[in-house]
C-alpha atoms as a PDB file:
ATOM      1  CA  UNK A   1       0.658  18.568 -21.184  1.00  0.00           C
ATOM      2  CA  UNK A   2       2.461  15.567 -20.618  1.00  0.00           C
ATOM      3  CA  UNK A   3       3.080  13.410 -17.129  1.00  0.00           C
ATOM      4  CA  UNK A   4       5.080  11.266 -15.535  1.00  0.00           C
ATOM      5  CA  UNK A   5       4.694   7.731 -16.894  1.00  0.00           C
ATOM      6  CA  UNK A   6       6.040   5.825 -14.027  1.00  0.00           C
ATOM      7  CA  UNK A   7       3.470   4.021 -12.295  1.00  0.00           C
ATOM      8  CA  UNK A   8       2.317   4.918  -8.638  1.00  0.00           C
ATOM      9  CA  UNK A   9       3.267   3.485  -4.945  1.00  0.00           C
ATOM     10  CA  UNK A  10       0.609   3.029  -2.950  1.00  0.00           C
ATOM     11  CA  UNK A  11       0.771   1.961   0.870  1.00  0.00           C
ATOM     12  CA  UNK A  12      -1.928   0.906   2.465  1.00  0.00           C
ATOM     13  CA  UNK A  13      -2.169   0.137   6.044  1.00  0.00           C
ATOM     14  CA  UNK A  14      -4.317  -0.635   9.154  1.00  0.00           C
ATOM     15  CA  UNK A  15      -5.732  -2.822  11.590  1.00  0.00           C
ATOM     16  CA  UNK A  16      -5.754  -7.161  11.142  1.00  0.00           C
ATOM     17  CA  UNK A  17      -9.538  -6.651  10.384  1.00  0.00           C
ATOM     18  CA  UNK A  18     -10.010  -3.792   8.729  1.00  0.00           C
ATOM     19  CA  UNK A  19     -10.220  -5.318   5.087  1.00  0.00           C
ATOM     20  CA  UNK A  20      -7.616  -3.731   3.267  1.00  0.00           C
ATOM     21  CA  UNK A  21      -6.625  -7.652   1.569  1.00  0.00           C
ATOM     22  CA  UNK A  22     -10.350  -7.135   0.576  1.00  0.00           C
ATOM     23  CA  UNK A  23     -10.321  -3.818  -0.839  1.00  0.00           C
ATOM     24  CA  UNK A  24      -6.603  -4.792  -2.481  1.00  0.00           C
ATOM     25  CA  UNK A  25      -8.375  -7.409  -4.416  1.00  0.00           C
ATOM     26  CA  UNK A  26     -11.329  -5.826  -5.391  1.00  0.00           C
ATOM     27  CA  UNK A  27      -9.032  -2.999  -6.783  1.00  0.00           C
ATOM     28  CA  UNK A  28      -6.338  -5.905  -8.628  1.00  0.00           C
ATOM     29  CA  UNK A  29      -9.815  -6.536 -10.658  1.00  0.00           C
ATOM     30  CA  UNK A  30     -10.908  -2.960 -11.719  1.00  0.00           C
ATOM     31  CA  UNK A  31      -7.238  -2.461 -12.989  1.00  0.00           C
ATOM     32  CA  UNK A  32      -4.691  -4.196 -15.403  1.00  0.00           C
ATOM     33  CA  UNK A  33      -1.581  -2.206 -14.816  1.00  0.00           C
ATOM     34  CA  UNK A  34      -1.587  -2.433 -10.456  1.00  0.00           C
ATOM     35  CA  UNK A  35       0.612  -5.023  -9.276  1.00  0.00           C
ATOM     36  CA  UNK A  36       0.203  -6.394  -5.351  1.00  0.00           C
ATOM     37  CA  UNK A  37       3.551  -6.023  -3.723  1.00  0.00           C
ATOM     38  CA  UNK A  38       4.439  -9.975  -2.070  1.00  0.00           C
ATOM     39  CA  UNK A  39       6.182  -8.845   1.172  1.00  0.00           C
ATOM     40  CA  UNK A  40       8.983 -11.212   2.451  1.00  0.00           C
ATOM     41  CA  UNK A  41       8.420 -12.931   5.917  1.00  0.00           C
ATOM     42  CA  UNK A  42       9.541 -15.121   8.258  1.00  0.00           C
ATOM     43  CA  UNK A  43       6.000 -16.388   9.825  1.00  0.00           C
ATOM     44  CA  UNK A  44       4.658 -19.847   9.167  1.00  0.00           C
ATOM     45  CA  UNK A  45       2.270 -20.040   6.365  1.00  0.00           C
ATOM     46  CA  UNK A  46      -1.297 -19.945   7.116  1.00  0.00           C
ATOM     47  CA  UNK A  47      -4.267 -22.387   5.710  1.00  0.00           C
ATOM     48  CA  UNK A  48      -4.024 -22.154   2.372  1.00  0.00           C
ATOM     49  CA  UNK A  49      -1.280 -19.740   1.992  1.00  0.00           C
ATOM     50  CA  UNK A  50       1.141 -20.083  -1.224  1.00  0.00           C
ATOM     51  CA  UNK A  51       4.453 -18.867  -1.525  1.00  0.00           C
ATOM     52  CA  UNK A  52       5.205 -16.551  -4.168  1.00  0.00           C
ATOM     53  CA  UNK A  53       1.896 -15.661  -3.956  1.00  0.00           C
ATOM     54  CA  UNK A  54       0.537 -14.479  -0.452  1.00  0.00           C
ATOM     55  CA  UNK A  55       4.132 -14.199   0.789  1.00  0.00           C
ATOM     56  CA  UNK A  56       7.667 -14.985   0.433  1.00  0.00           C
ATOM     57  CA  UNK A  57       8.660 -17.187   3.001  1.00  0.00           C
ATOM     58  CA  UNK A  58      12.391 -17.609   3.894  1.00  0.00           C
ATOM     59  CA  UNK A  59      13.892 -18.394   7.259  1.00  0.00           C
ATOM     60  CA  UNK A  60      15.801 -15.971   9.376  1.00  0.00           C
ATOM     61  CA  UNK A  61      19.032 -16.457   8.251  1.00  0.00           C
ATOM     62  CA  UNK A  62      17.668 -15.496   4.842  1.00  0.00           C
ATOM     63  CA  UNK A  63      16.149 -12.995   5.692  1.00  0.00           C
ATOM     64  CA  UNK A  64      19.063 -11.518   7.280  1.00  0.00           C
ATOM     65  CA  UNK A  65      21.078 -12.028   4.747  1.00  0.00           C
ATOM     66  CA  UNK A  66      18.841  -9.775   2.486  1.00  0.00           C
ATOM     67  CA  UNK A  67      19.107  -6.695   4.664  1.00  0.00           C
ATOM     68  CA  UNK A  68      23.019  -7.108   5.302  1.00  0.00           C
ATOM     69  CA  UNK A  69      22.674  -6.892   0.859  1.00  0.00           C
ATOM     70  CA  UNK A  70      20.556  -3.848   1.003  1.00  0.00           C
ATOM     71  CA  UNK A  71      17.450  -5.012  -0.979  1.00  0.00           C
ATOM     72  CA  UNK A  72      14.977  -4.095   1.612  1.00  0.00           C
ATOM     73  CA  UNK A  73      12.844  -1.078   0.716  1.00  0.00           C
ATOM     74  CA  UNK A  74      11.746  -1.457   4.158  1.00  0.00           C
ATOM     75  CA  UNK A  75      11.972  -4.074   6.609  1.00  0.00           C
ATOM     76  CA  UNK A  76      10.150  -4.546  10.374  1.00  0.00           C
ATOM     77  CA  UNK A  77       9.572  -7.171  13.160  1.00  0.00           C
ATOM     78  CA  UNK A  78       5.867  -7.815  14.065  1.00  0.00           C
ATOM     79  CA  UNK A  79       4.678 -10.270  16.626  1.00  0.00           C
ATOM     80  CA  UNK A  80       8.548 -11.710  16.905  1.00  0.00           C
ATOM     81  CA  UNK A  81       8.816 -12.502  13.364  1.00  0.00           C
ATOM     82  CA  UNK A  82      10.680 -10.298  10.643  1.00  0.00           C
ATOM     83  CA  UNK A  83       8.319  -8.415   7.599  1.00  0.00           C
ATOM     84  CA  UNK A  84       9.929  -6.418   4.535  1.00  0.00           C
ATOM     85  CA  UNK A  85       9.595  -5.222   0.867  1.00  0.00           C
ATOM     86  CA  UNK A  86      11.911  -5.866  -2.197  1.00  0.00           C
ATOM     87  CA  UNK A  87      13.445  -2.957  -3.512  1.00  0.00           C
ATOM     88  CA  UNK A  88      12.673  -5.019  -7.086  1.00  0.00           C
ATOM     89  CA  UNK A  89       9.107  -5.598  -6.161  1.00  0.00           C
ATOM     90  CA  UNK A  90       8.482  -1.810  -6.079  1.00  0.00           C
ATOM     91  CA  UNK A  91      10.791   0.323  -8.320  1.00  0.00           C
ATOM     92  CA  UNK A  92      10.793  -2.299 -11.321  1.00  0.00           C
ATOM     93  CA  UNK A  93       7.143  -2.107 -11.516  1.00  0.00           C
ATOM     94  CA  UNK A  94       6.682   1.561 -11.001  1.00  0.00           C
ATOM     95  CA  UNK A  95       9.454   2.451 -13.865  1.00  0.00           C
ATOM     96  CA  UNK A  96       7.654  -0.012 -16.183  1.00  0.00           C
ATOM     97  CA  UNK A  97       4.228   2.260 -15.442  1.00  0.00           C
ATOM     98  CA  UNK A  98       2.695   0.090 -13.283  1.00  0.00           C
ATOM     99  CA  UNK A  99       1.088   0.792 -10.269  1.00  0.00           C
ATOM    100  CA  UNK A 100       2.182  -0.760  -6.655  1.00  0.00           C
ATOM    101  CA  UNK A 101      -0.323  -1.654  -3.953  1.00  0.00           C
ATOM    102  CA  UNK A 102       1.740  -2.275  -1.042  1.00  0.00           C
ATOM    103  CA  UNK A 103       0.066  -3.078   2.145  1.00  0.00           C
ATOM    104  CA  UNK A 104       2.195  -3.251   5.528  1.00  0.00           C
ATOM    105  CA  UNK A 105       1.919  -1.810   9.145  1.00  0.00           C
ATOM    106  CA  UNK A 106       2.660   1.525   9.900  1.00  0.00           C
ATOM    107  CA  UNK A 107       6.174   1.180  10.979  1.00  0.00           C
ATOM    108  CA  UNK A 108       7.207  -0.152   7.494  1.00  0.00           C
ATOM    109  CA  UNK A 109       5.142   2.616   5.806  1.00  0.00           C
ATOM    110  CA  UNK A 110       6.245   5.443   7.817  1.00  0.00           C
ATOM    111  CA  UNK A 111      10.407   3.814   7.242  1.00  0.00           C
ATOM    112  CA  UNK A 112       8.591   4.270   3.590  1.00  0.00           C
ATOM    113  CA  UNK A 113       7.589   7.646   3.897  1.00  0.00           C
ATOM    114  CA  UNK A 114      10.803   9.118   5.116  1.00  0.00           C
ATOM    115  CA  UNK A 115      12.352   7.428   1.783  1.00  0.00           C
ATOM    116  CA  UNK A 116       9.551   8.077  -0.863  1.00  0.00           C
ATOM    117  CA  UNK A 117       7.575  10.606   0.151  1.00  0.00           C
ATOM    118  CA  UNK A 118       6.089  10.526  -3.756  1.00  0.00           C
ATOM    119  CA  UNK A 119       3.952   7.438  -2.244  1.00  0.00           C
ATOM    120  CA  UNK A 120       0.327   7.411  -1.630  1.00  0.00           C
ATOM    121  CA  UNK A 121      -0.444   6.562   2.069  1.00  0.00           C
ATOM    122  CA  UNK A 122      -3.827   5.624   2.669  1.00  0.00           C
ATOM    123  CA  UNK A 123      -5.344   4.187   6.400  1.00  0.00           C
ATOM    124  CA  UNK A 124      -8.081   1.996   6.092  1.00  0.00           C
ATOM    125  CA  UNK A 125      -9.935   1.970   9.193  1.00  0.00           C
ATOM    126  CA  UNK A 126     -12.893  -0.278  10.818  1.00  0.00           C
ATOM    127  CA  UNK A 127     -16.670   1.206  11.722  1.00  0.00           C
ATOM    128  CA  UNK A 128     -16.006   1.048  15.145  1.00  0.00           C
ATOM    129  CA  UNK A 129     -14.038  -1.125  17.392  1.00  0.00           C
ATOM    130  CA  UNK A 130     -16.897  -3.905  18.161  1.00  0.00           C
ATOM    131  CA  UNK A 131     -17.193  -4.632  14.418  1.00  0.00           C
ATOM    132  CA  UNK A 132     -13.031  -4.724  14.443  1.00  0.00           C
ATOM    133  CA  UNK A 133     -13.285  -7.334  16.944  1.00  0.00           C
ATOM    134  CA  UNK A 134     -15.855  -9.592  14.903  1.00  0.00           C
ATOM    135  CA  UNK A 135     -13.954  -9.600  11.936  1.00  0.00           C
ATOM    136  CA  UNK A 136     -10.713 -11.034  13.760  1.00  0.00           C
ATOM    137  CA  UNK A 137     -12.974 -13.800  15.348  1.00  0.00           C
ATOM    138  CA  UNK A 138     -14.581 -14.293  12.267  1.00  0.00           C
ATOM    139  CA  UNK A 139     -11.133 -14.946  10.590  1.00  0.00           C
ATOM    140  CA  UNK A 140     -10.736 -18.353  12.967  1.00  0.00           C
ATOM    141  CA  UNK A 141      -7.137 -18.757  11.898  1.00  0.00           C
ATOM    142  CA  UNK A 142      -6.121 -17.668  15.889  1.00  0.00           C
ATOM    143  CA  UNK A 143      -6.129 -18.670  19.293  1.00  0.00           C
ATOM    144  CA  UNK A 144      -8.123 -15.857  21.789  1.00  0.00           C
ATOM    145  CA  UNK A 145      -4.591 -15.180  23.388  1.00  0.00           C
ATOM    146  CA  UNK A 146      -3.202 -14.003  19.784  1.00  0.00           C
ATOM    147  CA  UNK A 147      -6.628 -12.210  18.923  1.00  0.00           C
ATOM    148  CA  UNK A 148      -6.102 -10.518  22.409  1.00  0.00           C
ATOM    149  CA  UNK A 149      -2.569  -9.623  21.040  1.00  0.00           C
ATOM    150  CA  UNK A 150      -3.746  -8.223  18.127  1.00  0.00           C
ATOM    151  CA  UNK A 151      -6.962  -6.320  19.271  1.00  0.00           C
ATOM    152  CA  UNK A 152      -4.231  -4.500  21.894  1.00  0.00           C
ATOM    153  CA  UNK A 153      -1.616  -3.365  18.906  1.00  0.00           C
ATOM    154  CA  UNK A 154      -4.390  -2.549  16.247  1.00  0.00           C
ATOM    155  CA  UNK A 155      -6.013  -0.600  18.896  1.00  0.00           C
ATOM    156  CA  UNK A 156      -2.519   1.439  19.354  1.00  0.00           C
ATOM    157  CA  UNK A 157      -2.182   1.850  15.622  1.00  0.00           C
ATOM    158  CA  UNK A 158      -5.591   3.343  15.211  1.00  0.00           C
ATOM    159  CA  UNK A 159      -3.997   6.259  17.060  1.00  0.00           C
ATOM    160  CA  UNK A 160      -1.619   6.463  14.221  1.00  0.00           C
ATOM    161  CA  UNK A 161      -3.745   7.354  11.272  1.00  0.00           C
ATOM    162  CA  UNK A 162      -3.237  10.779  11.311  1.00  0.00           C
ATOM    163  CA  UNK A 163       0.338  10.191  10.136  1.00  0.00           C
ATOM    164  CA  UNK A 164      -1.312   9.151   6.147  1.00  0.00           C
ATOM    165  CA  UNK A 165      -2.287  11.064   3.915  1.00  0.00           C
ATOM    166  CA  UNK A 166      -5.845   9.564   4.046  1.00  0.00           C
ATOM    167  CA  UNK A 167      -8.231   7.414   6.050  1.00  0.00           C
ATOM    168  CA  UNK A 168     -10.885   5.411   4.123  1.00  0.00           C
ATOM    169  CA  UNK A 169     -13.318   3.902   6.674  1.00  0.00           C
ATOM    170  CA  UNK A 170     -14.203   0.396   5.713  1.00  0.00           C
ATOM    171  CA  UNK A 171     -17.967  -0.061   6.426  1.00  0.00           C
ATOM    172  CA  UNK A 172     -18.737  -1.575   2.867  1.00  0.00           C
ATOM    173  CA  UNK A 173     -16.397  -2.839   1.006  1.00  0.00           C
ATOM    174  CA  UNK A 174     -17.632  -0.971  -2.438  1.00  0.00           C
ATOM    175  CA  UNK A 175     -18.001   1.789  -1.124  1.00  0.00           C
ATOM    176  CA  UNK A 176     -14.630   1.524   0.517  1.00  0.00           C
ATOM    177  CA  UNK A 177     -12.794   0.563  -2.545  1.00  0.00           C
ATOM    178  CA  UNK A 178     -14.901   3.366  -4.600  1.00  0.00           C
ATOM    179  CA  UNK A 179     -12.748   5.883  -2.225  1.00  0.00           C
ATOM    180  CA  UNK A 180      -9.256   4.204  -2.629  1.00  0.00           C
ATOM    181  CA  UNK A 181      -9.816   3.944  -5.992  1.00  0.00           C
ATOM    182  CA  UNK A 182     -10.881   7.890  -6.247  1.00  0.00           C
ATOM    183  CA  UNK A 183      -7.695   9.477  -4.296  1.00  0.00           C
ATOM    184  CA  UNK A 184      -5.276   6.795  -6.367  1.00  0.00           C
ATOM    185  CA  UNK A 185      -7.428   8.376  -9.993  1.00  0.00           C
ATOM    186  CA  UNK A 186      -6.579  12.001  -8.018  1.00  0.00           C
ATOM    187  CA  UNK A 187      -3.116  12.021  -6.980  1.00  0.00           C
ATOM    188  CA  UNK A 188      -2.216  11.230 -10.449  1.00  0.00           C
ATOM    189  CA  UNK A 189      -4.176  14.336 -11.239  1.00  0.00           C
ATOM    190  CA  UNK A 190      -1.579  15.918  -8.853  1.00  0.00           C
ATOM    191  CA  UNK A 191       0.594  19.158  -9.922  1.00  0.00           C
ATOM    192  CA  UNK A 192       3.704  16.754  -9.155  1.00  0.00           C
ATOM    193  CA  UNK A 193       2.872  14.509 -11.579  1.00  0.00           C
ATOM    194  CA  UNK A 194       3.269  16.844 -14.535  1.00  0.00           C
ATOM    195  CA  UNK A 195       6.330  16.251 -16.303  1.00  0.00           C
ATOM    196  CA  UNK A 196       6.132  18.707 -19.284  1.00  0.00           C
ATOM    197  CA  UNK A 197       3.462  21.869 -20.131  1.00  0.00           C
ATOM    198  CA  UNK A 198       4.798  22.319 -23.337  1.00  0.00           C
ATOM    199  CA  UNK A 199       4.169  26.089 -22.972  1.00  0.00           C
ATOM    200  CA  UNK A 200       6.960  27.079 -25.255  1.00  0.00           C
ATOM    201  CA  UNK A 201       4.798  27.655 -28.640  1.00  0.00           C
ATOM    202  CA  UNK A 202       2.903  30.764 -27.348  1.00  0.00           C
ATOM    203  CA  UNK A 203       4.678  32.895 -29.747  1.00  0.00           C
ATOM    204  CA  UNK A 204       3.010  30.577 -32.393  1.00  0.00           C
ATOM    205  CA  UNK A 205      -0.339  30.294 -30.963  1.00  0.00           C
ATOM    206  CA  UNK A 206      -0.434  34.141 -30.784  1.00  0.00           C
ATOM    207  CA  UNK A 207       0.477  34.544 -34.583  1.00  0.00           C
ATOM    208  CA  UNK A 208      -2.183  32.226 -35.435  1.00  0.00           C
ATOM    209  CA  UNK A 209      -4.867  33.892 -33.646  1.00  0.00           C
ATOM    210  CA  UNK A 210      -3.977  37.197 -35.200  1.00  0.00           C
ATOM    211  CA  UNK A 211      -4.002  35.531 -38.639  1.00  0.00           C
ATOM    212  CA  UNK A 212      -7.802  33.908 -37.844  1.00  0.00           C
END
């Protein structure tokens, strides 16, 4: 039995302070061959953010100019500033065998799904809204109007999570990253990745069991 040897997309969303960064890097370390899309943005860079690392950062025009060229995978505008994925920071990777983490918000991953519905779409999701709130405070890289902001769209995309393929509630991160890391191991267990059964030597098979 052989299968498919290109690597795997997997899109991860959910709310600001649900840990998925977290559970990202804690899965970067348990595998070589996964590769952490770097989304393209126009936001300001944050504390000790690098570019070409954490993000791409480009100004609008740029930015614009890259989706009039078609090398968006996907491409959305969050809090009044533009978000997107490379076509070459996906496909390149997964042809070469490698899997992609990609983690965006769910109207980039559901522009995703209606292109490549061969990715894995997992929702990470907080305990419960009180510890949701904590963790953005905790953060202390906004102001309480912008954690408002956020607290108000995360809790509309928690209604959302029934549009993945699975939810992974993040109340530890081990055991959080234990389940990612168990449906990634089991979709590529997945009829659809087989490539090849090799069932043509039966005839063969047959003639040697006779002849045992």
């Amino acid at each position: 039995m052989k299968r498919k040897k290109s690597g795997c997309l997997v899109v991860i969303s959910g709310p600001s302070g649900a840990g998925k960064d977290t559970i990202c890097s804690e899965l970067l370390k348990r595998y070589k061959d996964m590769y952490l899309s770097i989304s393209m943005t126009t936001r300001d860079k944050r504390g000790k953010e690098v570019d070409g690392k954490d993000y791409y950062f480009v100004s609008e025009k740029e930015f614009i100019d890259n989706i009039n060229e078609g090398k968006f995978l996907e491409y959305a505008k969050v809090y009044d500033k533009y978000y997107g994925t490379l076509k070459s920071e996906v496909f390149d990777k997964i042809e070469c065998g490698i899997d992609v983490l990609l983690v965006i918000d769910i109207q980039g991953a559901l522009n995703i799904k209606e292109l490549y519905k061969d990715a894995i779409f997992i929702f990470i999701m907080p305990p419960n809204l009180k510890t949701l709130i904590e963790r953005l405070v905790k953060r202390n890289t906004d102001s309480k109007e912008k954690i408002i902001s956020r607290f108000k769209s995360d809790y509309k995309m928690l209604n959302e999570y029934n549009k993945y393929n699975y939810v992974v509630v993040n109340d530890n991160i081990k055991d959080a990253t234990d389940k990612v890391e168990s449906i990634i191991v089991a979709s590529k267990c997945s009829v659809e990745r087989i490539e090849d059964l090799d069932l043509d030597n039966q005839e063969e098979l047959i003639h040697e069991l006779l002849t045992m």
